[in-house]
Protein backbone atom coordinates (compact mmCIF):
# COMPACT_ATOMS: atom_id res chain seq x y z
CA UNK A 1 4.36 -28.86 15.00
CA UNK A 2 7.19 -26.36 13.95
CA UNK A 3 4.72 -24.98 11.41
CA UNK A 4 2.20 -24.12 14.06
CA UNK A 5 4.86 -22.20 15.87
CA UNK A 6 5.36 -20.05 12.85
CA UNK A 7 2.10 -19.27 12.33
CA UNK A 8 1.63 -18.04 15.91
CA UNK A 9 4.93 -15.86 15.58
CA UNK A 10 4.96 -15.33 12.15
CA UNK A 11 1.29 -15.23 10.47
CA UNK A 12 -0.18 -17.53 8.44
CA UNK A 13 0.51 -15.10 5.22
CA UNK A 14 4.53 -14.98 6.00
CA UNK A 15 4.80 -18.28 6.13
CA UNK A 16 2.65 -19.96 3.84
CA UNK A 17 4.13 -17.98 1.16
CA UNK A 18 7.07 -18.55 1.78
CA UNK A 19 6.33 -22.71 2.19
CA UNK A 20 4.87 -22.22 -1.15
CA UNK A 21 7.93 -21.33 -2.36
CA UNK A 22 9.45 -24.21 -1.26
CA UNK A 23 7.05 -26.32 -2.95
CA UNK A 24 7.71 -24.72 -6.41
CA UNK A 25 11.69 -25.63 -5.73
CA UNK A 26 10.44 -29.22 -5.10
CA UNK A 27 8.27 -29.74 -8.34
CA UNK A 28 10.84 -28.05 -10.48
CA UNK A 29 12.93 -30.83 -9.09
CA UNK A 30 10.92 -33.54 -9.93
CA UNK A 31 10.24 -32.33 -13.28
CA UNK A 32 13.65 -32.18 -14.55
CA UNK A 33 15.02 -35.10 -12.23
CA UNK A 34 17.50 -37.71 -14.18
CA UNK A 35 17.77 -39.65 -10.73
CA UNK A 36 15.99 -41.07 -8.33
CA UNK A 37 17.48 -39.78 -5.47
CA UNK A 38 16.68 -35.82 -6.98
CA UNK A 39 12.82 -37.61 -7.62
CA UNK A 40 13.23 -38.10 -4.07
CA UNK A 41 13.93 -34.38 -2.09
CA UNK A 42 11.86 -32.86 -4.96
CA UNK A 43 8.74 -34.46 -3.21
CA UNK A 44 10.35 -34.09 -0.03
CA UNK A 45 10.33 -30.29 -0.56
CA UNK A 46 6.65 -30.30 -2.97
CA UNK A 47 4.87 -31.71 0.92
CA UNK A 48 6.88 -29.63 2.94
CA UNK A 49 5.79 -26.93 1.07
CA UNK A 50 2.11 -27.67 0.93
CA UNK A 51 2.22 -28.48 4.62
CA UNK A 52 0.72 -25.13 6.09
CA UNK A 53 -1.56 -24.20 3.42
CA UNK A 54 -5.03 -25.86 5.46
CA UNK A 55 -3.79 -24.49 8.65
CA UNK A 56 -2.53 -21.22 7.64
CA UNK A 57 -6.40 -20.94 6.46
CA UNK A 58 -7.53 -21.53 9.84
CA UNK A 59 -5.25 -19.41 11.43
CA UNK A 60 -6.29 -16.69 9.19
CA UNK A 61 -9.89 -16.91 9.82
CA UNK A 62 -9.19 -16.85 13.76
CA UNK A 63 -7.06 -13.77 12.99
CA UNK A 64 -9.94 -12.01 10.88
CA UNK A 65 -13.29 -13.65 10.88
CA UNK A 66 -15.69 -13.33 13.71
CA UNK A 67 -15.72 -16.63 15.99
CA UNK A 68 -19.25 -17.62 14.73
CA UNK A 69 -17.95 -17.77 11.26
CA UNK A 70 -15.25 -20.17 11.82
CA UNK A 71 -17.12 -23.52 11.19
CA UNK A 72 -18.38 -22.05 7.98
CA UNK A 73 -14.87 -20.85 6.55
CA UNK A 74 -12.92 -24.08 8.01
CA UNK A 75 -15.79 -26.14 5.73
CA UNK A 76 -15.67 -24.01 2.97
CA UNK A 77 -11.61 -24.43 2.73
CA UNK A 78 -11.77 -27.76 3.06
CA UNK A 79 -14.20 -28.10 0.62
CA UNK A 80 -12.04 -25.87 -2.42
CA UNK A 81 -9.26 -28.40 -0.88
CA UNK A 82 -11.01 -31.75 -1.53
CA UNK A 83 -12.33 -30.31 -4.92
CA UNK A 84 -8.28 -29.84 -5.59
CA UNK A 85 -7.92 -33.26 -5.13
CA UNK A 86 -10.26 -34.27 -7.61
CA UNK A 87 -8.64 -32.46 -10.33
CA UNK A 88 -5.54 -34.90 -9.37
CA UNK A 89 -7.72 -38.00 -10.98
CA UNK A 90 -9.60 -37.52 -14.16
CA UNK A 91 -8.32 -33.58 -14.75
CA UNK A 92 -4.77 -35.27 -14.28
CA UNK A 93 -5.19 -37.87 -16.65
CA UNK A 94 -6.24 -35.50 -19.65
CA UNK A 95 -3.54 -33.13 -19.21
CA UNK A 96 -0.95 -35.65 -19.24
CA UNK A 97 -2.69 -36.51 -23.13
CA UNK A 98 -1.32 -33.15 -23.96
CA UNK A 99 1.85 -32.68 -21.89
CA UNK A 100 4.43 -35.09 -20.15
CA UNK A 101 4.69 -35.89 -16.54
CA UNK A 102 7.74 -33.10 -16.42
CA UNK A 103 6.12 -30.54 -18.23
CA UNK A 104 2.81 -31.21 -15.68
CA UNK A 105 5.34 -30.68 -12.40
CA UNK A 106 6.87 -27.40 -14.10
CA UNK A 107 3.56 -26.33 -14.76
CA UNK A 108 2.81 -26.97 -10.73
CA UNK A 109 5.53 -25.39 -9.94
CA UNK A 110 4.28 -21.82 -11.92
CA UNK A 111 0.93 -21.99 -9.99
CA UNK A 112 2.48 -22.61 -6.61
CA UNK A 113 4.75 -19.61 -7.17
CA UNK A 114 1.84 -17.14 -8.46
CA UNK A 115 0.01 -18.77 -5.48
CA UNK A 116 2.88 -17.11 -3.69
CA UNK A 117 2.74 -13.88 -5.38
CA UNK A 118 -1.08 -13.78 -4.40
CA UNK A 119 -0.30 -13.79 -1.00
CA UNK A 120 2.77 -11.71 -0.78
CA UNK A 121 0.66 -8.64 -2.43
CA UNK A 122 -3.25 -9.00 -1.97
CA UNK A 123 -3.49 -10.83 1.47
CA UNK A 124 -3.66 -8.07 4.28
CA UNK A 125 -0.85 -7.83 6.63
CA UNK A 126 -1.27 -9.93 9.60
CA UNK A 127 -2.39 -8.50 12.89
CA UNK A 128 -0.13 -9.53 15.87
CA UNK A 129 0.97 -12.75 15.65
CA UNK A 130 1.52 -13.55 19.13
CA UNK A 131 -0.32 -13.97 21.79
CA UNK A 132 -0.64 -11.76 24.82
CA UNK A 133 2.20 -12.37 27.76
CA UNK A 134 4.04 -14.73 25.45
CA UNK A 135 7.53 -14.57 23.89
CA UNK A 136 8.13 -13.34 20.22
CA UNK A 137 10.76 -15.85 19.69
CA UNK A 138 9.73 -18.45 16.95
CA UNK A 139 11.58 -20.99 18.85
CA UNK A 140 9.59 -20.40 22.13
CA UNK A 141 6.30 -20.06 20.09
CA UNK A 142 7.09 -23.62 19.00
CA UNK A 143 7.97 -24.83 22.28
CA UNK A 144 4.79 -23.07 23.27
CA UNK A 145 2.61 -25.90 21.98
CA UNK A 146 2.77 -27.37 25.78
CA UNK A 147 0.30 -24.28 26.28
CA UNK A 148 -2.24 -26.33 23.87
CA UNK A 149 -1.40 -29.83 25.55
CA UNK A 150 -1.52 -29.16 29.19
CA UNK A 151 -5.01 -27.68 29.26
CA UNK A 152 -8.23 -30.26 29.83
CA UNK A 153 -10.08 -29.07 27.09
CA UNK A 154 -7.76 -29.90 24.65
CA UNK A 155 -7.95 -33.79 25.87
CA UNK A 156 -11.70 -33.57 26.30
CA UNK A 157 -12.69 -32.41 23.00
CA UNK A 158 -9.74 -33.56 20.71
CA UNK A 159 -10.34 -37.37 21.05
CA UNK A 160 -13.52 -36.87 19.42
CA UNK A 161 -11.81 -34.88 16.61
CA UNK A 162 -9.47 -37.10 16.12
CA UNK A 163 -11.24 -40.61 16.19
CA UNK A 164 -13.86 -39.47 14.14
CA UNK A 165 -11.65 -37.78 11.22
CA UNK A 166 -9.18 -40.34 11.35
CA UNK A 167 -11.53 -43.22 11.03
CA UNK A 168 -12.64 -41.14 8.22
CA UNK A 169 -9.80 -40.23 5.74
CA UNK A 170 -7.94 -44.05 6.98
CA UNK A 171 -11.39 -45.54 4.92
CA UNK A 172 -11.86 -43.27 2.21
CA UNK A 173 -8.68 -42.96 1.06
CA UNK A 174 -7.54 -46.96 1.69
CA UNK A 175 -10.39 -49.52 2.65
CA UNK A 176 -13.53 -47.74 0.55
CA UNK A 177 -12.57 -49.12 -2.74
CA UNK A 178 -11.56 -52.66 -1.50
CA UNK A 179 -15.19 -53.01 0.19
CA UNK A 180 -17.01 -51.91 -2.85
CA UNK A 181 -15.00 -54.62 -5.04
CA UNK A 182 -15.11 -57.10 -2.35
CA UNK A 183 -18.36 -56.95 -0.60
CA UNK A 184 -20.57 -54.98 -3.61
CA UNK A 185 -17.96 -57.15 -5.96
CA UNK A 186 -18.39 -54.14 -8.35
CA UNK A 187 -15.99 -53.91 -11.29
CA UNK A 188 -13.41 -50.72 -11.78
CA UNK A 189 -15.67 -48.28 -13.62
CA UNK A 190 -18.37 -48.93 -10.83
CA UNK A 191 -15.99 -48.33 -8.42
CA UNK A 192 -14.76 -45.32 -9.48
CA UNK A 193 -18.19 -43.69 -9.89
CA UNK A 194 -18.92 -44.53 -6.06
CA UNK A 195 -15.72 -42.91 -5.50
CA UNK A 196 -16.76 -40.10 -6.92
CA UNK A 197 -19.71 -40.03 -5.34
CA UNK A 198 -18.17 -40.30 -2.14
CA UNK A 199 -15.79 -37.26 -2.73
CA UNK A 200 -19.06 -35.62 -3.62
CA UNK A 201 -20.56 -35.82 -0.70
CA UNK A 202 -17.60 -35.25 1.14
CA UNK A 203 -17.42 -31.71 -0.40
CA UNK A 204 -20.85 -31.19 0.46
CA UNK A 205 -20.60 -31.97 4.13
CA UNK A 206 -17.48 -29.67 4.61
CA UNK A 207 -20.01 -26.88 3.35
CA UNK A 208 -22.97 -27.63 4.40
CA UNK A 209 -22.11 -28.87 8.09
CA UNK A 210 -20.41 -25.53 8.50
CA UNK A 211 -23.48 -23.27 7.42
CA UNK A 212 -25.55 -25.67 9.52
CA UNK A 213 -23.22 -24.73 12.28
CA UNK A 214 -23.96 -21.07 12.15
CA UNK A 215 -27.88 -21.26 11.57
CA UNK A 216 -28.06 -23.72 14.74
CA UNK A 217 -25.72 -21.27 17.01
CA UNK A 218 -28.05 -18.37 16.59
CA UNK A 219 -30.81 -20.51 17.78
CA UNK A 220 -28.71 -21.61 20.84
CA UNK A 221 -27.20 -25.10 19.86
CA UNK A 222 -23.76 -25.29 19.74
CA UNK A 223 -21.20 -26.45 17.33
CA UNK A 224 -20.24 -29.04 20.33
CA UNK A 225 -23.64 -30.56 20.00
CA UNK A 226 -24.26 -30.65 16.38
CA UNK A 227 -20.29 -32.94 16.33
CA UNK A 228 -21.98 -35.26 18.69
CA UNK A 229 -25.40 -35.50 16.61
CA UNK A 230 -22.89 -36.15 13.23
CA UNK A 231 -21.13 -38.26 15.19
CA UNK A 232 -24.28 -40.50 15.56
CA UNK A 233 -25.00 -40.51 12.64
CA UNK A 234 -21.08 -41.79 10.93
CA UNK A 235 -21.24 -44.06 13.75
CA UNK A 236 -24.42 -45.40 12.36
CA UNK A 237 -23.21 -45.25 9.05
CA UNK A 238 -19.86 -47.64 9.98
CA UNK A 239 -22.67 -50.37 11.52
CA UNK A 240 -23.93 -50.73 8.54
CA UNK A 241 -21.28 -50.89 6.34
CA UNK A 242 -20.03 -53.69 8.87
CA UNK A 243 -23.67 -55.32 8.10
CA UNK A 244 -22.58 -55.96 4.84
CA UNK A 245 -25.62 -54.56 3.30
CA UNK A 246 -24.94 -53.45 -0.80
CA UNK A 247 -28.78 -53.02 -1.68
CA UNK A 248 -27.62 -49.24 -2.03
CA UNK A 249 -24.44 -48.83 -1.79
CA UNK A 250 -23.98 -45.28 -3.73
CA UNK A 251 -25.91 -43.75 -0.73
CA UNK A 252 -24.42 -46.01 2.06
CA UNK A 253 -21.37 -44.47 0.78
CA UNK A 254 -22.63 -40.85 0.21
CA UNK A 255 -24.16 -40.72 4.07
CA UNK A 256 -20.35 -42.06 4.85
CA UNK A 257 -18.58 -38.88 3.13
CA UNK A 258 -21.52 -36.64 3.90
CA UNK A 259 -21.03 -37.17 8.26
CA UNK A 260 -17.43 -37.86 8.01
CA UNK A 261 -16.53 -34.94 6.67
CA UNK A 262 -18.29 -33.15 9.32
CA UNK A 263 -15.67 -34.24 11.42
CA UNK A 264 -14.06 -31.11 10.89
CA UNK A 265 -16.16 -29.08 13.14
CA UNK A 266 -13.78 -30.32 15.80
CA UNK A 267 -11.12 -27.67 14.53
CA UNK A 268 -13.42 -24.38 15.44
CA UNK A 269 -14.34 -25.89 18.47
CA UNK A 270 -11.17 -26.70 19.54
CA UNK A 271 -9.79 -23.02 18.48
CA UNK A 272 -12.39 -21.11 20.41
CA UNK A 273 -11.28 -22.30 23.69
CA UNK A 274 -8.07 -20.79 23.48
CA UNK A 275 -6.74 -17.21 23.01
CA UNK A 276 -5.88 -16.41 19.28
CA UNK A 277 -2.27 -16.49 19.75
CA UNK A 278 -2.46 -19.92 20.32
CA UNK A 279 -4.31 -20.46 17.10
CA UNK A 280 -1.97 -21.98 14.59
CA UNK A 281 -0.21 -24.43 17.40
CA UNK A 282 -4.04 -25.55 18.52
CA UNK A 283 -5.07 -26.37 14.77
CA UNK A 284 -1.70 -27.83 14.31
CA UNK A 285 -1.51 -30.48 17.32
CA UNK A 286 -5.29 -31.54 16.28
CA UNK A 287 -4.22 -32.10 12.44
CA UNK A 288 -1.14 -34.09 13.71
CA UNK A 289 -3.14 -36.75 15.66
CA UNK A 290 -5.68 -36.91 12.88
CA UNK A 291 -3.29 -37.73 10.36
CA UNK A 292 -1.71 -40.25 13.02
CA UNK A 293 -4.83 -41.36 13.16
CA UNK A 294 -5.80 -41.91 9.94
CA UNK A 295 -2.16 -43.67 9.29
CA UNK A 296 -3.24 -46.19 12.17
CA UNK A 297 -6.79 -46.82 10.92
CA UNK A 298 -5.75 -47.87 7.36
CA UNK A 299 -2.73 -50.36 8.97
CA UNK A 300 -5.18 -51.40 11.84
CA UNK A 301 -7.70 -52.10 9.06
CA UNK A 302 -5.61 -54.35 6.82
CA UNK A 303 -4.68 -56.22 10.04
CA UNK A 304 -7.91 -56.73 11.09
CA UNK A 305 -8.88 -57.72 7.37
CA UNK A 306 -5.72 -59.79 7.29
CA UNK A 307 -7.18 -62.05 10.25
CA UNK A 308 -10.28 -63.53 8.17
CA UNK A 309 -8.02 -63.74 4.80
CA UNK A 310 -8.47 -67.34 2.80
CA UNK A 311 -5.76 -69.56 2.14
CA UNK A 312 -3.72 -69.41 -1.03
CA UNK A 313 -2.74 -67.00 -3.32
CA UNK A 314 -6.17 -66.15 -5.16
CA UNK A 315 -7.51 -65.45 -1.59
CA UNK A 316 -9.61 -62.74 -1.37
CA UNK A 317 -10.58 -60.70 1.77
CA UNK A 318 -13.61 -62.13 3.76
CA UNK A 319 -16.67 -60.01 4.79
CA UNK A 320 -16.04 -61.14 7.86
CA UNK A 321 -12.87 -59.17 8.34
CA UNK A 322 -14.34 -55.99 6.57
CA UNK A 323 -17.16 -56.37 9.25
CA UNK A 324 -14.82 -56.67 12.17
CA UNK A 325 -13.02 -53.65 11.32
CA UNK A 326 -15.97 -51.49 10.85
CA UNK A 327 -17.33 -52.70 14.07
CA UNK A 328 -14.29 -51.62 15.88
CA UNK A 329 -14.37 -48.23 14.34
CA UNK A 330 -17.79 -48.04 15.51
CA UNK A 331 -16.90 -48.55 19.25
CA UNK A 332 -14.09 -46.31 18.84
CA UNK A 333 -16.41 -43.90 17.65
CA UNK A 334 -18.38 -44.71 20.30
CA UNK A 335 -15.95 -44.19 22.81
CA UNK A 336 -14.59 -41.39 21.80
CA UNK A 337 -18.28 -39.78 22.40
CA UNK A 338 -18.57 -41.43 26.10
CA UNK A 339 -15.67 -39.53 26.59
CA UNK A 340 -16.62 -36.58 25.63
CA UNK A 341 -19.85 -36.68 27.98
CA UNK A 342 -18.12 -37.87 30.77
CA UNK A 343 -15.10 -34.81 30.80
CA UNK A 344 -17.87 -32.12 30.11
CA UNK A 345 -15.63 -29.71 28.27
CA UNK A 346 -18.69 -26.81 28.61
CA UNK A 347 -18.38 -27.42 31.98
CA UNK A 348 -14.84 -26.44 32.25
CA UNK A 349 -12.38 -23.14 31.40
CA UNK A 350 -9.63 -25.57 30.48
C-alpha cells in the first residue's frame, strides 16, 4: 500500500527506479552471502525492490496512454512479465551450467541497475503526480488510499477482480501440477510440457484479451462486459477440471491460462472510475487482495484436498478432493459475478 502512495506523489519513474535500486543491493547480497541470515535481507531487499515494477507500469499508462488503450498496455506488460518468468525455469537452468548461483545473482543485480539507468534517463518526466484538491505529502497520499476504499465502485467491481485472479495464480502456480500427476497421473517431463503450455496460453490471453478489449469498445461493448463473458468461460473451465475429465488435458489446461489470465482486465476497469491521481493507490489495493487471494486459494485448496486424503503414508490425494476444490472455486466465481450484477457498477458514479 505504501508503494501506491508513492506512485501517486512521486511517479511511477521516481520510484521504481529507485526500488530497482534496492533490488540490485539485495541480489548483490545474496550472491556474496557466507550466512544465512545475509541470504535472508538480500531477498528481503531483491522483492522489495521488484515490488512496484507491474504497478508503476500501470500507473504510467494512466499518466500517458489514452483510457481506451489501457487494457491493451496492462496485457501487454503482463505478458513481457510472465515471459520473464519463464526464463527463471529452463533459461535458469542453462546458465547456471556456465556460471554459479553467485555469479547468476551478481549478474541480476547489473541488469536491475541498468534497468535503473533506463529509467532515470530515457523515461519522460512524470506529469503531476497528484491528484487535483489533494495533499502533496507522500504520507497523506498513502493515507489517501481510504479515497479508493470508501467509494462503491471499488467494492462492486473489485470482488470480481479479485476472485477471479486469485483463483487463478493460487492454481497455476500450486495445485496445476499436482492435478496433472494425480488425476492425468502423468510423469515429470509430461508435466512440465503442460506447464509450459499453460504459461503459453497465459501469455497469450494477457495480449490478446487486451486487443480484444479495444476492438469490442469501438463497437460499443465494454471492457466490463467482455470480464463477465471471460469470466464464464474460466468458470466453465474450473467445472470441468472438477469433472475429472483428462481425455485432453493440454487444452483443458490451455483454455484455463488462456481466460484466467484475462482476469486482468479488472485493473483498467477499476482505474477508469477514478481520477488519475488516484491511479497508483487504485491498482495497488486491487493487486493486494489478489495476491491475498491467491495466498488463500492455494492453503484453502490443500485443505480441501487434505479432507479426501487416504490413510498412510503412500497416500495419495483423491479426485474427490481435487473435485471439491474446483467446485468451490467455481461458485466463488460464480458469486463473485452475481455480485457484480446485483451492485450495477455502470449504474453508479461511485
Amino acid at each position: 500500500m505504501p508503494i501506491g502512495g508513492a506512485l501517486d506523489h512521486l511517479g511511477p519513474r521516481r520510484t521504481n527506479g529507485a526500488l530497482l535500486l534496492v533490488a540490485a543491493v539485495g541480489c548483490i547480497l545474496f550472491g556474496v552471502a557466507d550466512s544465512f541470515p545475509l541470504l535472508l535481507l538480500g531477498r528481503f531487499l531483491a522483492g522489495l525492490g521488484v515490488a512496484a515494477c507491474l504497478m508503476a507500469s500501470f500507473k504510467a499508462f494512466v499518466l500517458w496512454a489514452p483510457p481506451a488503450r489501457l487494457p491493451f498496455l496492462n496485457g501487454f506488460v503482463m505478458a513481457v512479465g510472465s515471459i520473464g518468468a519463464l526464463a527463471a525455469t529452463t533459461p535458469t537452468a542453462w546458465m547456471l551450467g556456465v556460471v554459479t548461483w553467485r555469479e547468476l545473482f551478481l549478474l541480476l543485480a547489473v541488469s536491475l541497475l541498468l534497468s535503473a539507468v533506463v529509467l532515470f534517463l530515457l523515461v519522460p518526466r512524470d506529469p503531476r503526480a497528484a491528484g487535483e484538491g489533494e495533499s502533496s505529502g507522500l504520507l497523506a497520499a498513502t493515507v489517501g488510499v481510504r479515497d479508493v476504499l470508501r467509494r462503491r465502485v471499488f467494492w462492486s467491481i473489485a470482488p470480481l477482480g479479485v476472485v477471479h485472479q486469485g483463483t487463478f495464480l493460487g492454481i497455476q502456480s500450486l495445485w496445476a501440477g499436482p492435478w496433472l500427476v494425480e488425476i492425468a497421473a502423468m510423469d515429470r517431463d509430461a508435466v512440465a510440457n503442460h506447464l509450459l503450455v499453460l504459461a503459453v496460453a497465459m501469455v497469450l490471453g494477457f495480449l490478446i484479451t487486451g486487443a480484444l478489449a479495444g476492438v469490442l469498445a469501438h463497437r460499443g461493448i465494454s471492457a466490463l462486459s467482455l470480464l463477465g463473458g471471460v469470466n464464464l468461460a474460466f468458470t466453465a473451465t474450473l467445472v470441468v477440471l472438477a469433472s475429472g475429465f483428462t481425455g485432453a488435458p493440454a487444452a483443458l489446461w490451455a483454455a484455463f491460462g488462456f481466460f484466467g489470465a484475462s482476469g486482468m482486465l479488472s485493473f483498467a476497469i477499476l482505474v477508469a472510475h477514478y481520477p488519475p491521481g488516484l491511479a497508483g493507490r487504485v491498482t495497488s489495493a486491487l493487486n493486494l487482495l489478489v495476491f491475498a487471494a491467491a495466498f488463500s486459494v492455494q492453503t484453502g485448496f490443500g485443505a480441501v484436498i487434505d479432507r479426501f486424503r487416504g490413510d498412510g503414508p503412500e497416500a495419495t490425494f483423491a479426485g474427490a478432493g481435487f473435485a471439491a476444490a474446483f467446485l468451490i472455486a467455481a461458485g466463488l466465481q460464480g458469486l463473485s459475478l452475481a455480485w457484480l450484477r446485483l451492485t450495477r457498477p455502470w449504474r453508479t458514479g461511485g
